[in-house]
Protein backbone atom coordinates (compact mmCIF):
# COMPACT_ATOMS: atom_id res chain seq x y z
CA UNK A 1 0.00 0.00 0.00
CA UNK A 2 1.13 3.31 -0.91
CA UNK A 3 2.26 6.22 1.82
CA UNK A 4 0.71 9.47 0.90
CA UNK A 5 3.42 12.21 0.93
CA UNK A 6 2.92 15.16 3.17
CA UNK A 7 1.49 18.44 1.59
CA UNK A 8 4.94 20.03 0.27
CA UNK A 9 5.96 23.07 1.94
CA UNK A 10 7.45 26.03 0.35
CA UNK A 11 8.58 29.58 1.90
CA UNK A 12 9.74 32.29 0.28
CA UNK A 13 13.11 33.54 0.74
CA UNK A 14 12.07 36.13 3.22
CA UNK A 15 10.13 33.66 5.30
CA UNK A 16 13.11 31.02 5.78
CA UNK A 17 15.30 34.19 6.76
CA UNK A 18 12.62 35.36 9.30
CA UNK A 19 12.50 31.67 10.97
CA UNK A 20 16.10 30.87 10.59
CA UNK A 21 16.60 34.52 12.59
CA UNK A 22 13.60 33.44 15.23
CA UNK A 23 15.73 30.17 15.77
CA UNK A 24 19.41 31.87 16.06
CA UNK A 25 17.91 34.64 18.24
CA UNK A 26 18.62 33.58 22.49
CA UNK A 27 15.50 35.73 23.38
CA UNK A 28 12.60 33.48 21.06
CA UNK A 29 10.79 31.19 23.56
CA UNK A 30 11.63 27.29 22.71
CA UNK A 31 8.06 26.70 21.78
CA UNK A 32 8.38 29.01 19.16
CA UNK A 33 12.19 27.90 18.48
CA UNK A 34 10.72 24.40 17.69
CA UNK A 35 7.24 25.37 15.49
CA UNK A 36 10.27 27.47 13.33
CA UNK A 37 11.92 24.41 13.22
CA UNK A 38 9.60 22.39 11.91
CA UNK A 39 8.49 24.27 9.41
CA UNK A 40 12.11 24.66 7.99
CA UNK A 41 12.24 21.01 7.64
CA UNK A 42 9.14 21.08 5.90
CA UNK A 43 10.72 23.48 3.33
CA UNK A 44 13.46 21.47 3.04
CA UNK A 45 11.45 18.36 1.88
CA UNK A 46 11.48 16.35 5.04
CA UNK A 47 8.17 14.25 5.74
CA UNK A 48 6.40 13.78 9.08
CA UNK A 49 8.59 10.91 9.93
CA UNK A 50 11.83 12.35 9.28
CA UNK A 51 10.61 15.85 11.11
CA UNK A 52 10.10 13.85 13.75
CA UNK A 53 12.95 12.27 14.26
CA UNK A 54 15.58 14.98 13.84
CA UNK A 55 13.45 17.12 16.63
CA UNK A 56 12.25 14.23 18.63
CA UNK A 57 8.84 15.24 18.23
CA UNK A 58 5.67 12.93 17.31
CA UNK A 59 4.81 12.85 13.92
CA UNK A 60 1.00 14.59 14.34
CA UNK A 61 2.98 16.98 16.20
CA UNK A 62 4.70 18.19 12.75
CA UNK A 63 2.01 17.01 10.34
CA UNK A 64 -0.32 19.89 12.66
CA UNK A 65 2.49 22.08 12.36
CA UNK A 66 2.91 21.94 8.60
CA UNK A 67 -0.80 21.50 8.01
CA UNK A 68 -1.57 24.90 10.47
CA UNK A 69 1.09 26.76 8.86
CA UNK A 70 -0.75 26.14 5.05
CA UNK A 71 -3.69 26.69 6.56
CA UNK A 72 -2.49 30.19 7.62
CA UNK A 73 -0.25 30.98 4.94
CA UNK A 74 -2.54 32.82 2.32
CA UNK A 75 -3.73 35.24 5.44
CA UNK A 76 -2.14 38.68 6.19
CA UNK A 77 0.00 37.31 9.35
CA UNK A 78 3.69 37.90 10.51
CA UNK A 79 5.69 34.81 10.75
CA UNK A 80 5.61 34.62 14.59
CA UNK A 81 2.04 34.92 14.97
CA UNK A 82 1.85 31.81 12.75
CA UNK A 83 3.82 30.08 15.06
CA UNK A 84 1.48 31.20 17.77
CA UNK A 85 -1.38 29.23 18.84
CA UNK A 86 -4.27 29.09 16.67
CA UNK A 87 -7.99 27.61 16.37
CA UNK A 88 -6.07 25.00 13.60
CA UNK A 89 -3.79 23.52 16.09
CA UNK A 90 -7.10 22.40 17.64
CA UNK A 91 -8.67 20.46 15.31
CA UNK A 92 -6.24 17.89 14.75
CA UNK A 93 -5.93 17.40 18.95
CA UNK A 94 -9.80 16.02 19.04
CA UNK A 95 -10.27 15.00 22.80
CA UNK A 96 -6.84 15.66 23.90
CA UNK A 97 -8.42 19.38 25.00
CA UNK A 98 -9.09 19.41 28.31
């Protein structure tokens, strides 16, 4: 059986400069550190498995990621408050939310 590939990823220059910077910079809180991570392994081509892996993360933990980022892309939002938490991070938690 076939393994469907993750929706592909792709930032612009500007973006992967802006998340590289949040990553480098001592002051970003590591929740935020690790979303920017994320999603530049996404641009790089990485899949849920591999994401997970190299962060030590759970897979739905970076296929939400990816998926909330795309989700969020096409609106008029900085790149930190996209890796703030949003009403798409929800829906793939279910009953998790206590």
């Amino acid at each position: 059986m076939p393994r469907l590939a993750p929706t592909p990823l792709h930032l612009s220059e500007l973006e992967r400069e802006q998340l590289q910077h949040l990553v480098n910079r001592h002051s970003t809180s590591q929740q935020i550190v690790l979303r920017a991570k994320i999603i530049l392994q996404a641009d790089a081509g990485q899949n849920h498995r591999e994401i997970g892996r190299a962060l030590n993360i759970s897979r739905d933990m970076a296929r939400l990621w990816r998926n909330c980022w795309l989700e969020l892309s096409g609106k008029p939002l900085s790149v930190v408050e996209r890796l703030t938490d949003h009403p798409c991070q929800l829906k793939g938690m279910g009953s998790q939310i206590c």
